[in-house]
N, C-alpha and C. Protein backbone atom coordinates (compact mmCIF):
# COMPACT_ATOMS: atom_id res chain seq x y z
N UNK A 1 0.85 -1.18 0.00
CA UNK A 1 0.00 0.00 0.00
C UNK A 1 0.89 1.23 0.00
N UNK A 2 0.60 1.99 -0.88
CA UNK A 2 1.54 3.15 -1.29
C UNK A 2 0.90 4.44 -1.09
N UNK A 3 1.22 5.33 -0.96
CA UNK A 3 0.56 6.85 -1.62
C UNK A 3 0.58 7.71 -2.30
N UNK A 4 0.76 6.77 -3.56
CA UNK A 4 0.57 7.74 -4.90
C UNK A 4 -0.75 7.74 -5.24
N UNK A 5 -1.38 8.45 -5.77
CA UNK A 5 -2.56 8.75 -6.04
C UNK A 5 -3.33 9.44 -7.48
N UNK A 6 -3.95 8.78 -8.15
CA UNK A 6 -4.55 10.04 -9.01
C UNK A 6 -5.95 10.53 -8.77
N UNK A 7 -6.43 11.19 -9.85
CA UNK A 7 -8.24 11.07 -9.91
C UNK A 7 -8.54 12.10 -10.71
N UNK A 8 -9.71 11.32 -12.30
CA UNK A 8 -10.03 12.24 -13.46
C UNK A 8 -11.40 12.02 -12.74
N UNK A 9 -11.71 13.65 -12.97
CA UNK A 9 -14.01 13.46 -12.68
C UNK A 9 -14.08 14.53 -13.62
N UNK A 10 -15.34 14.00 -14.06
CA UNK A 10 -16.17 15.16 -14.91
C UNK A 10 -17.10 16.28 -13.88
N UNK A 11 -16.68 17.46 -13.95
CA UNK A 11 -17.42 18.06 -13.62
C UNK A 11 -18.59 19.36 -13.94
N UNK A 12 -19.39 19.94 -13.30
CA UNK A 12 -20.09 20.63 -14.55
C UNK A 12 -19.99 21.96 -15.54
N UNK A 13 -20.14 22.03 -16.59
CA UNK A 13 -19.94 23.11 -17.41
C UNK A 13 -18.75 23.00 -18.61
N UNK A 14 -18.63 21.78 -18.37
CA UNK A 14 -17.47 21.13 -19.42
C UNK A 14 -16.33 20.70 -18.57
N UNK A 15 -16.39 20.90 -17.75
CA UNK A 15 -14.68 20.92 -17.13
C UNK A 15 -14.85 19.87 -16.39
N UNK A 16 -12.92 19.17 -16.60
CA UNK A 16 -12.78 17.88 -16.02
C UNK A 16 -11.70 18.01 -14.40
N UNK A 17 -12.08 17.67 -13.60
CA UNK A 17 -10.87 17.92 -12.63
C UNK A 17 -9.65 16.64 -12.55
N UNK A 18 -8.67 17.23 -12.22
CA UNK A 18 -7.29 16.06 -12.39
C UNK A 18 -6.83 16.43 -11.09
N UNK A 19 -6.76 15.39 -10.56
CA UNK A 19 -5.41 15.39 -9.16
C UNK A 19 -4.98 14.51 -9.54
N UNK A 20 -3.50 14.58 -8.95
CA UNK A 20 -2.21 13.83 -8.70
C UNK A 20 -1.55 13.81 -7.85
N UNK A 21 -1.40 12.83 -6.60
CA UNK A 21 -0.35 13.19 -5.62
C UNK A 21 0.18 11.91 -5.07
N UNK A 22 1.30 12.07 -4.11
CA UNK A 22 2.22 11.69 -3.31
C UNK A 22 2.16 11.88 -1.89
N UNK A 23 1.71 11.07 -1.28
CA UNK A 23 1.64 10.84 0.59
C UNK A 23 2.65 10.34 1.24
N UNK A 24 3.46 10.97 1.73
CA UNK A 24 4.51 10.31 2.76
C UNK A 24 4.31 9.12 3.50
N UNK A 25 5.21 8.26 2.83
CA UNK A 25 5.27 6.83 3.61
C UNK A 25 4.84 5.88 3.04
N UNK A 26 4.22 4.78 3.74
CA UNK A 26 3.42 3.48 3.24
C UNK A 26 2.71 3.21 3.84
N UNK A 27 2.41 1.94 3.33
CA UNK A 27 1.31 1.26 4.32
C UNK A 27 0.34 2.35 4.69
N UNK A 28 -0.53 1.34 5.92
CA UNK A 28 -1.90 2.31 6.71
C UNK A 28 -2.09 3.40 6.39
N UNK A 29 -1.11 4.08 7.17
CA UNK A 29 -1.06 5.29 7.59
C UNK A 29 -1.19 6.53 5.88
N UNK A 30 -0.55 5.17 4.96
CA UNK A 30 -0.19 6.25 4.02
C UNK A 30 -1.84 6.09 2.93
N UNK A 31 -1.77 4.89 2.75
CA UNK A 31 -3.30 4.85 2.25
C UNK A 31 -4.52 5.59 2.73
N UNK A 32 -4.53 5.88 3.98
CA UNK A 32 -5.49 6.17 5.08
C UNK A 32 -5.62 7.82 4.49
N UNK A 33 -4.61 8.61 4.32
CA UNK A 33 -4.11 9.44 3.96
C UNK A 33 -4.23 9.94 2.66
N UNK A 34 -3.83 9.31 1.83
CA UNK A 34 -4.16 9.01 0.37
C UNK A 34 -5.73 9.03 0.14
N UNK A 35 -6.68 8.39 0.91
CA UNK A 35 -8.09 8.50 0.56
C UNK A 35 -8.69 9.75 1.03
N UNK A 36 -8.00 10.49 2.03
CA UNK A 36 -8.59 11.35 2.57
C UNK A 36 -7.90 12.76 1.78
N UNK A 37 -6.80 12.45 1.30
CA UNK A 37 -6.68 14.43 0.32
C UNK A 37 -7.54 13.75 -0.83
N UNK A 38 -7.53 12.82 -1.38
CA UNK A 38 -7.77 12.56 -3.01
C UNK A 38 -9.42 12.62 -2.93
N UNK A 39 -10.24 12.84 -1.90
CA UNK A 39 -11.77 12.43 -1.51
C UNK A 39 -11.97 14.44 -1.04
N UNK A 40 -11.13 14.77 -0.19
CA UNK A 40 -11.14 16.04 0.48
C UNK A 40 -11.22 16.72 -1.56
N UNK A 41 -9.93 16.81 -1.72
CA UNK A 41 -10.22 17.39 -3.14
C UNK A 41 -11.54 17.52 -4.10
N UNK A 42 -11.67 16.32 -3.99
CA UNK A 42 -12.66 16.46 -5.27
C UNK A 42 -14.23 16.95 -4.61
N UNK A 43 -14.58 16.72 -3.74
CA UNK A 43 -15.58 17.32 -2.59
C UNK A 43 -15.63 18.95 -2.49
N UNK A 44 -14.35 19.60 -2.27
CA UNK A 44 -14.27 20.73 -2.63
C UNK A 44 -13.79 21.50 -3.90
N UNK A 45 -13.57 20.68 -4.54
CA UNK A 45 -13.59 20.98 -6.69
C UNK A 45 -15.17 21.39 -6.81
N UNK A 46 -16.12 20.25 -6.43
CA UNK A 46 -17.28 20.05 -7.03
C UNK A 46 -18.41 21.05 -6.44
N UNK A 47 -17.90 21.81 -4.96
CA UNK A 47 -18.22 22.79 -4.39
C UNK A 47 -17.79 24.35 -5.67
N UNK A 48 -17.13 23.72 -6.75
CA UNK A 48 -16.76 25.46 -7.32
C UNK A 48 -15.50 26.33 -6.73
N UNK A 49 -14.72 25.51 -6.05
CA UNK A 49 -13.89 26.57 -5.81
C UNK A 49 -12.66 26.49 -5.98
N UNK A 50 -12.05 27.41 -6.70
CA UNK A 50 -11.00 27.64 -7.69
C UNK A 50 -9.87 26.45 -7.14
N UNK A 51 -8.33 26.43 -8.08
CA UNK A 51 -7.52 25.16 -7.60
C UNK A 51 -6.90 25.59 -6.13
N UNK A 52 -6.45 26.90 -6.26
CA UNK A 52 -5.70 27.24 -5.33
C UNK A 52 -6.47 27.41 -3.63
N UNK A 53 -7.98 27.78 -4.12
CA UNK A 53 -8.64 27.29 -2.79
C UNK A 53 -9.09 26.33 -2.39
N UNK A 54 -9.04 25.10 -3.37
CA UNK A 54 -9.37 23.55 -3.11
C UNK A 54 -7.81 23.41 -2.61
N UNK A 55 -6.92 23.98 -2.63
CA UNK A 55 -5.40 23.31 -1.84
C UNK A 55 -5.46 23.71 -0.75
N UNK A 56 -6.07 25.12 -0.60
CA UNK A 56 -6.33 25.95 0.88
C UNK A 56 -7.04 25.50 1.62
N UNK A 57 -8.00 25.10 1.33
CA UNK A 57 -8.84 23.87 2.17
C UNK A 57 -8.55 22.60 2.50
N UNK A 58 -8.22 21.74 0.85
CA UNK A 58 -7.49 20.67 1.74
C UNK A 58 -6.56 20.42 2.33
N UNK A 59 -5.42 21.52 2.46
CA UNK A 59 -4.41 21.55 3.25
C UNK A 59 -4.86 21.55 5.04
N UNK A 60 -5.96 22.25 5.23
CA UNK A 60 -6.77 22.27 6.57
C UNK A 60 -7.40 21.06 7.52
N UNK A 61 -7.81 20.37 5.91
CA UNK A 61 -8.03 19.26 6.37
C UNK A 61 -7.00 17.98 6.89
N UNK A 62 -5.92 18.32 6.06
CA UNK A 62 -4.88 17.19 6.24
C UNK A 62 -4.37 17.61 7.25
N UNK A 63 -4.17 18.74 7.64
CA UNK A 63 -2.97 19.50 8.88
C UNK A 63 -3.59 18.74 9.98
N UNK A 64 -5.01 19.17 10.25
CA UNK A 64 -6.26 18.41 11.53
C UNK A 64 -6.24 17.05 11.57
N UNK A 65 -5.94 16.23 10.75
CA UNK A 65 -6.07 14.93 10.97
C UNK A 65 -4.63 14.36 10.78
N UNK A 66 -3.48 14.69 10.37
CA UNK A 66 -1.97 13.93 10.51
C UNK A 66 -1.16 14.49 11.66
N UNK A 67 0.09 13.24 11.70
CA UNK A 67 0.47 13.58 12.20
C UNK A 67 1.25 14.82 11.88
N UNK A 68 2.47 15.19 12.62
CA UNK A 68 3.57 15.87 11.83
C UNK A 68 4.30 15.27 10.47
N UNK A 69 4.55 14.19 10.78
CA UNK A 69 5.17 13.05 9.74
C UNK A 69 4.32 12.79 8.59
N UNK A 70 3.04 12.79 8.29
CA UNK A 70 2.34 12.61 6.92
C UNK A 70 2.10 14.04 6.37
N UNK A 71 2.71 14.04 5.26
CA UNK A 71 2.31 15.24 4.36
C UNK A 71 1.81 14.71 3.29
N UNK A 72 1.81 15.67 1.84
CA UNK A 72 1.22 14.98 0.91
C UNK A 72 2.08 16.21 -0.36
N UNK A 73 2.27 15.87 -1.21
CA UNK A 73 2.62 16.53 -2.97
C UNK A 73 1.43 16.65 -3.36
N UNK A 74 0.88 17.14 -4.43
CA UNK A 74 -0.10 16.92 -4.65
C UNK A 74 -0.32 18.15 -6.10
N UNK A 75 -1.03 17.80 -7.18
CA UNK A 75 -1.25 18.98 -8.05
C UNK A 75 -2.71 18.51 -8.24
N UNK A 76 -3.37 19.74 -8.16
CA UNK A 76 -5.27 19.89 -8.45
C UNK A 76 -5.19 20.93 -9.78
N UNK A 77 -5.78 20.24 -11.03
CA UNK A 77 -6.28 21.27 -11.53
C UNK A 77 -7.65 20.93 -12.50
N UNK A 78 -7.96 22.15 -12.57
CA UNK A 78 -9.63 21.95 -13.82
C UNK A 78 -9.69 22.36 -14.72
N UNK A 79 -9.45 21.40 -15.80
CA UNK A 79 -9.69 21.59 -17.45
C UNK A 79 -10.77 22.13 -17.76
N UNK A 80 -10.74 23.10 -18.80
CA UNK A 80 -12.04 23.75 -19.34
C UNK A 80 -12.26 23.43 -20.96
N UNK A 81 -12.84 22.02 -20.77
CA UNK A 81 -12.88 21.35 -22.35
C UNK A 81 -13.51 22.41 -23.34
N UNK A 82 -13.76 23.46 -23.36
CA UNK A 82 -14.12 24.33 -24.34
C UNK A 82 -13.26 25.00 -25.05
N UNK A 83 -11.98 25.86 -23.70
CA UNK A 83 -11.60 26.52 -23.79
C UNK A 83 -9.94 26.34 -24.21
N UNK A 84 -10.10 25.39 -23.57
CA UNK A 84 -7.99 24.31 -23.52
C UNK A 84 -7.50 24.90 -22.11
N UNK A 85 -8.01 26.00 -20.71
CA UNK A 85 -8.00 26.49 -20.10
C UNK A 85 -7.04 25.44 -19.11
N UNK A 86 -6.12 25.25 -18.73
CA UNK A 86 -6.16 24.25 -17.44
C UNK A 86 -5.83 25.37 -15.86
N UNK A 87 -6.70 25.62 -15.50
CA UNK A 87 -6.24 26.01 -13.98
C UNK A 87 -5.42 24.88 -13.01
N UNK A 88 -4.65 25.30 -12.41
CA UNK A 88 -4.21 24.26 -11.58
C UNK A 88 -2.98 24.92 -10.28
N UNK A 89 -3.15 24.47 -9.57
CA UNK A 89 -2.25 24.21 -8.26
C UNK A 89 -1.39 23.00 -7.80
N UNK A 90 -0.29 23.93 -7.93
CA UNK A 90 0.52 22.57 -7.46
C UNK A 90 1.20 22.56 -6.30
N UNK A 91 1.25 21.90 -4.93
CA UNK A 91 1.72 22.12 -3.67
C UNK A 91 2.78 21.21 -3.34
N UNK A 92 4.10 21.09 -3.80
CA UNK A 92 5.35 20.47 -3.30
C UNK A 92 5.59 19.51 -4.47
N UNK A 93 4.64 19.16 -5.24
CA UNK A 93 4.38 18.00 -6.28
C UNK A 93 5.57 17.94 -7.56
N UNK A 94 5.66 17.26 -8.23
CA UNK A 94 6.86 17.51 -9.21
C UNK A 94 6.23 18.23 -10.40
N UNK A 95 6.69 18.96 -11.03
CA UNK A 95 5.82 20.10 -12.19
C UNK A 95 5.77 19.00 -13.38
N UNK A 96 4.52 19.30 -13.75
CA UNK A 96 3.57 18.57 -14.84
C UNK A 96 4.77 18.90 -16.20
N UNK A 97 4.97 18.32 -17.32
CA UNK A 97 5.63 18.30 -18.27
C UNK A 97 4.52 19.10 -19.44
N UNK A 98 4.44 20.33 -20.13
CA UNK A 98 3.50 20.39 -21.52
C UNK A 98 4.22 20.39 -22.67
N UNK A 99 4.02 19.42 -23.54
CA UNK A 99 4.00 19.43 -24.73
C UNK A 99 3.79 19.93 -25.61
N UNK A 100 3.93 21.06 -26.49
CA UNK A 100 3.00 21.56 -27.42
C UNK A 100 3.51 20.40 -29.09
N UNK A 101 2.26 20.66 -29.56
CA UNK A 101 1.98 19.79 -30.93
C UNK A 101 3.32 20.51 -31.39
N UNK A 102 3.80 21.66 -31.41
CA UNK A 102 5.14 22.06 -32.53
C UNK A 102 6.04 21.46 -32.17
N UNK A 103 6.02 20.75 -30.69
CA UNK A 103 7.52 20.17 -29.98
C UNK A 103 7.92 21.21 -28.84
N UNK A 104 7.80 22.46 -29.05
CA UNK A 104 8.38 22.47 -27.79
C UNK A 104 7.66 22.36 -26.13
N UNK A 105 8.75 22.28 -25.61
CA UNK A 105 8.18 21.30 -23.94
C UNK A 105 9.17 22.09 -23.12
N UNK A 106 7.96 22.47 -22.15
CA UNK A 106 7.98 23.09 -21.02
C UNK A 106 7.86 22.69 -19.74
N UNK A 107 8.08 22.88 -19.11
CA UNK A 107 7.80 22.53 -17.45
C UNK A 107 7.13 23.79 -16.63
N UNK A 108 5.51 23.08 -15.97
CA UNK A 108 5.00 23.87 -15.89
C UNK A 108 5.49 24.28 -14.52
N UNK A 109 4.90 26.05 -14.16
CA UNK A 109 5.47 26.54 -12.66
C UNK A 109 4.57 25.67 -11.44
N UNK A 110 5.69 25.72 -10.36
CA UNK A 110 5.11 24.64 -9.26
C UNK A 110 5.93 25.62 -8.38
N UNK A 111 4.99 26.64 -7.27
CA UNK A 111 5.74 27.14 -6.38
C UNK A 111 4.97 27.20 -4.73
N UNK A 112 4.26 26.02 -4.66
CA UNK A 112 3.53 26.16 -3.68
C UNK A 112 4.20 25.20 -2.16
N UNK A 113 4.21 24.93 -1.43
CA UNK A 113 4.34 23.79 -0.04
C UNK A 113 3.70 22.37 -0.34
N UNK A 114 3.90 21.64 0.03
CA UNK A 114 3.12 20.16 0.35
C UNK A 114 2.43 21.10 1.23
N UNK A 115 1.03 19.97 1.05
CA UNK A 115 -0.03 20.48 1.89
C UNK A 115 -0.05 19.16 3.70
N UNK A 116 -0.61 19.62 4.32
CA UNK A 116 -0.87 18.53 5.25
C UNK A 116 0.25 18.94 6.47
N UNK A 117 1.40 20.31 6.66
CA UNK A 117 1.62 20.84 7.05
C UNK A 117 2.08 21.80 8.04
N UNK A 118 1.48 23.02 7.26
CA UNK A 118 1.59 24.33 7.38
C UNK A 118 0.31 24.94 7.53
N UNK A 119 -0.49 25.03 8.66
CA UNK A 119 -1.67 25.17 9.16
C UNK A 119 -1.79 26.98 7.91
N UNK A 120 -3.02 27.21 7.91
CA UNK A 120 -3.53 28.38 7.38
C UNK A 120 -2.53 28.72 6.17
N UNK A 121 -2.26 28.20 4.92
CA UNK A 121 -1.38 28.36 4.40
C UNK A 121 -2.33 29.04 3.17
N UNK A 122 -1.57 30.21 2.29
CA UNK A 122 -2.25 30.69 0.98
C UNK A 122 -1.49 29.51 0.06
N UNK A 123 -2.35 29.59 -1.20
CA UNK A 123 -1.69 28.54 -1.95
C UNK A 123 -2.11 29.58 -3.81
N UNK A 124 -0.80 29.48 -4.18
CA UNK A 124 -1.25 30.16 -5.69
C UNK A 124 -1.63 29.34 -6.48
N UNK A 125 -2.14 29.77 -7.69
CA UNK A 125 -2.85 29.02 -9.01
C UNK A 125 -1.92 29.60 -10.04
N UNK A 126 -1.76 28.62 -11.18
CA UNK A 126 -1.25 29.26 -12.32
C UNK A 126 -2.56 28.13 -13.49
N UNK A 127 -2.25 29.22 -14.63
CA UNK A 127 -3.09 28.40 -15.77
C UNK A 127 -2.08 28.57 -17.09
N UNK A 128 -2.36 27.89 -18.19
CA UNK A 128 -2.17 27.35 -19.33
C UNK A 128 -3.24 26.96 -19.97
N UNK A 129 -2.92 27.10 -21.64
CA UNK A 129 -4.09 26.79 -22.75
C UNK A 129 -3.47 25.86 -22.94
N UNK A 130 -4.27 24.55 -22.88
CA UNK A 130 -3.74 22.93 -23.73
C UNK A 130 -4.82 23.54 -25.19
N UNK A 131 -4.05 23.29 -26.47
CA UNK A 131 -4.53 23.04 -27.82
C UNK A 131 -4.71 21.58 -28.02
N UNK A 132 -5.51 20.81 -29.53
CA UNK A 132 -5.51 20.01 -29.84
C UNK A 132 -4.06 20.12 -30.35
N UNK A 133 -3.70 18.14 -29.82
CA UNK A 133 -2.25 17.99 -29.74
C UNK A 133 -1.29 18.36 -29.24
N UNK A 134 -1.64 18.86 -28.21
CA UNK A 134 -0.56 19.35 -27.33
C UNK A 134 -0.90 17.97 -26.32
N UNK A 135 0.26 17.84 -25.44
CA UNK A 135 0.36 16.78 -24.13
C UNK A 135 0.52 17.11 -22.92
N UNK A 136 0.28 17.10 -22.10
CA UNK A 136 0.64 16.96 -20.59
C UNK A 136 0.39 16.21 -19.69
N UNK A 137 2.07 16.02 -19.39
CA UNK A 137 1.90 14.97 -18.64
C UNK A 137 2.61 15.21 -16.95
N UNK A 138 1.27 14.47 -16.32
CA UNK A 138 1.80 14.96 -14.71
C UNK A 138 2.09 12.92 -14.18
N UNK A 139 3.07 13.49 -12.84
CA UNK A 139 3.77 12.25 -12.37
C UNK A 139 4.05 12.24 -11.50
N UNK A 140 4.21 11.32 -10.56
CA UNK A 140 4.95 11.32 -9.00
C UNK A 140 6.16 10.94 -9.67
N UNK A 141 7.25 11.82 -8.17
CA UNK A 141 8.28 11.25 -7.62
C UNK A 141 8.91 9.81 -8.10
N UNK A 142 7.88 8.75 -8.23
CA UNK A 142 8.29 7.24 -8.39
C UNK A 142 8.79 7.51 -9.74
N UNK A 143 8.24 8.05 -10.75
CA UNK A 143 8.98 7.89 -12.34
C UNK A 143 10.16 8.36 -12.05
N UNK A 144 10.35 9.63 -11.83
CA UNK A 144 11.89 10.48 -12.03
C UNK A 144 12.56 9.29 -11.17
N UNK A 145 12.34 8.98 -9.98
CA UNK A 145 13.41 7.86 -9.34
C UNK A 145 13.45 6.48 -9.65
N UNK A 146 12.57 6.40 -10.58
CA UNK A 146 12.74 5.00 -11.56
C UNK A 146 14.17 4.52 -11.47
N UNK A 147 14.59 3.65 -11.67
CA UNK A 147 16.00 2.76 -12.10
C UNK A 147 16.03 1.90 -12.97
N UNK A 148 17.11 2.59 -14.29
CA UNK A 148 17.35 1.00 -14.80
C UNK A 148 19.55 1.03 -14.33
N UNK A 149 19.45 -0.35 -13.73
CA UNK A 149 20.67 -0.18 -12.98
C UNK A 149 20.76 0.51 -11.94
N UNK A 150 21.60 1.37 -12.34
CA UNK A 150 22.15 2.86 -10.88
C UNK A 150 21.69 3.89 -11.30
N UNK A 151 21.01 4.05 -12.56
CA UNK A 151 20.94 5.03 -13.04
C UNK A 151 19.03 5.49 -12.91
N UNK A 152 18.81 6.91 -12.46
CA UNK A 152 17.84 7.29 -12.12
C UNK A 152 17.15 8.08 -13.68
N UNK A 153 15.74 7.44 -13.44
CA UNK A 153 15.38 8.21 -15.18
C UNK A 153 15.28 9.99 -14.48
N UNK A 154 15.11 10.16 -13.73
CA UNK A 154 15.41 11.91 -13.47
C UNK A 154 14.38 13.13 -14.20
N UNK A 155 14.52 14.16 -14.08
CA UNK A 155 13.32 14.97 -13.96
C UNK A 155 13.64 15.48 -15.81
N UNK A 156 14.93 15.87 -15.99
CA UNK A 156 15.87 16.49 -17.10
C UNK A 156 15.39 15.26 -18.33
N UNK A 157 15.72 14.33 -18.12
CA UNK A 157 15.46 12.97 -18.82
C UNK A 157 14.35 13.07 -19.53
N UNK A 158 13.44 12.81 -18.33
CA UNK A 158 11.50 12.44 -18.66
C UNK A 158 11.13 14.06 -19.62
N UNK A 159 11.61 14.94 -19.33
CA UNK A 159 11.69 16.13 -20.16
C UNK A 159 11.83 15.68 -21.19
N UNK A 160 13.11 15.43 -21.58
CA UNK A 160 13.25 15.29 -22.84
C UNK A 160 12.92 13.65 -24.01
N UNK A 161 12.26 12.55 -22.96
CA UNK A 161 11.57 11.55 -23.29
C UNK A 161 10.12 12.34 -23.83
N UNK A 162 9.53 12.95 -23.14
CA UNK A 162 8.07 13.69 -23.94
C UNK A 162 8.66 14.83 -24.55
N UNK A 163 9.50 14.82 -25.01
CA UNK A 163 9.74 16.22 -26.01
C UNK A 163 10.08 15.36 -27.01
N UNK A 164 10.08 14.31 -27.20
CA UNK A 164 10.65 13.14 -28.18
C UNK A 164 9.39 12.44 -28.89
N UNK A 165 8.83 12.47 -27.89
CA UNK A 165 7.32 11.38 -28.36
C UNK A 165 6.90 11.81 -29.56
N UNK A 166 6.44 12.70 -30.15
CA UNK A 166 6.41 13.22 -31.28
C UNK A 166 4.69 13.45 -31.30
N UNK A 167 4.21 13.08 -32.37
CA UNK A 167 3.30 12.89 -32.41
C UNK A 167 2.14 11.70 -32.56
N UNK A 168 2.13 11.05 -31.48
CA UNK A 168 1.79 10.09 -30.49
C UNK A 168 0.06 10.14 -30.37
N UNK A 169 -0.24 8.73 -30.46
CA UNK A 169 -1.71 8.31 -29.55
C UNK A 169 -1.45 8.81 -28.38
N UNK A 170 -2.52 9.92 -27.41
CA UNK A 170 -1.87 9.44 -25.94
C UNK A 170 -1.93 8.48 -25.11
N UNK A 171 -2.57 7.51 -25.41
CA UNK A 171 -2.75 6.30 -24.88
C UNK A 171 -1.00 5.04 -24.60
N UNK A 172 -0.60 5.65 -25.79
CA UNK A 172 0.74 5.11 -25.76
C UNK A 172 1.79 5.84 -26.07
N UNK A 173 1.66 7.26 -24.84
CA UNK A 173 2.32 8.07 -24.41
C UNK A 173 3.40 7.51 -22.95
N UNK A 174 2.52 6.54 -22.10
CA UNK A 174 2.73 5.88 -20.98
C UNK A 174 3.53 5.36 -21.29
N UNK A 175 3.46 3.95 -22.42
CA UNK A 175 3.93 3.24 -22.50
C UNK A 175 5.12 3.31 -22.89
N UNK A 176 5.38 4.37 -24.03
CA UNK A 176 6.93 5.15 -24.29
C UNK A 176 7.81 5.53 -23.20
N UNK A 177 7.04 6.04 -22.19
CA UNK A 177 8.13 6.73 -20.79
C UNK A 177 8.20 5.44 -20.14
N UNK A 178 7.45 4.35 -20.07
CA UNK A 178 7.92 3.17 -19.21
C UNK A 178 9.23 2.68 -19.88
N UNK A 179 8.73 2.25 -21.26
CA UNK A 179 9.84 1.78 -22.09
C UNK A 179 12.00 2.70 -21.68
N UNK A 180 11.67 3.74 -21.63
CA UNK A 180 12.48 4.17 -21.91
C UNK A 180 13.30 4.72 -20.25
């Protein structure tokens, strides 16, 4: 039992919400943990309120119920399938990779705390337009520290593995960064 975590929901007015995160530790404690930001989130997504105040909240929640020792990474954001809009917050988490269809690849800004904490904490939002064919891709910690041998696939790497993919199914977008 681990605490990595995702979660895609549809929510209303076109927009889809995405979390992704990372819970300190294993086992119990870390699963236990894991159900409770990834459940806290989407509860307060579906309430309407922006990414950076769904982190502000669930950071409240996690602070009240862990110990000192469980924190959490974590990136919340809400696609606006109309618009290519992605709002999102990211709190300690590793920055999402974007793709654009021309090739070039960016790393998106990530300047917030792990949540679970830092009691009463502000948390910023940044946004980006995803186009058709563009990619982004978000990840825990476990990929970049992947191993083949001694050697760590790393943050610089996986960069430039999706700046490579080209123009790709995304379905077997995954399967390229496992491969490689």
């Amino acid at each position: 039992m681990g605490g990595d975590f995702y979660d895609l929901f549809e929510m209303e007015h076109e927009k889809v919400g995405v979390t992704i995160g990372d819970v300190a530790g294993k086992g119990l404690t870390a699963s236990t943990f894991t159900s409770i930001a990834k459940n806290t989130i989407k509860a307060y997504a579906y309430q309407h309120h922006s990414p950076g105040e769904v982190m502000y909240l669930a950071n409240k929640v996690v602070e009240k119920n862990s110990a000192r020792s469980v924190f959490v990474s974590v990136c919340f954001g809400v696609l606006d399938k109309r618009s290519g809009v992605f709002a999102y917050c990211s709190a300690g988490h590793p920055p999402g990779i974007l793709r654009r269809r021309s090739g070039k690849t960016s790393i998106l800004e990530s300047r917030n705390p792990i949540i679970g904490v830092f009691s009463d904490m502000k948390f910023r939002e940044n946004s980006v337009t995803i186009r058709d064919g563009d990619v982004l891709v978000l990840y825990t910690d476990g990929l970049t520290e992947a191993r083949r041998g001694k050697e760590l696939l790393g943050e610089r790497r996986l960069v430039q593995i999706v700046k490579d993919v080209g123009a790709q199914e995304p379905t077997k977008i995954p399967d390229l960064i496992a491969r490689a």
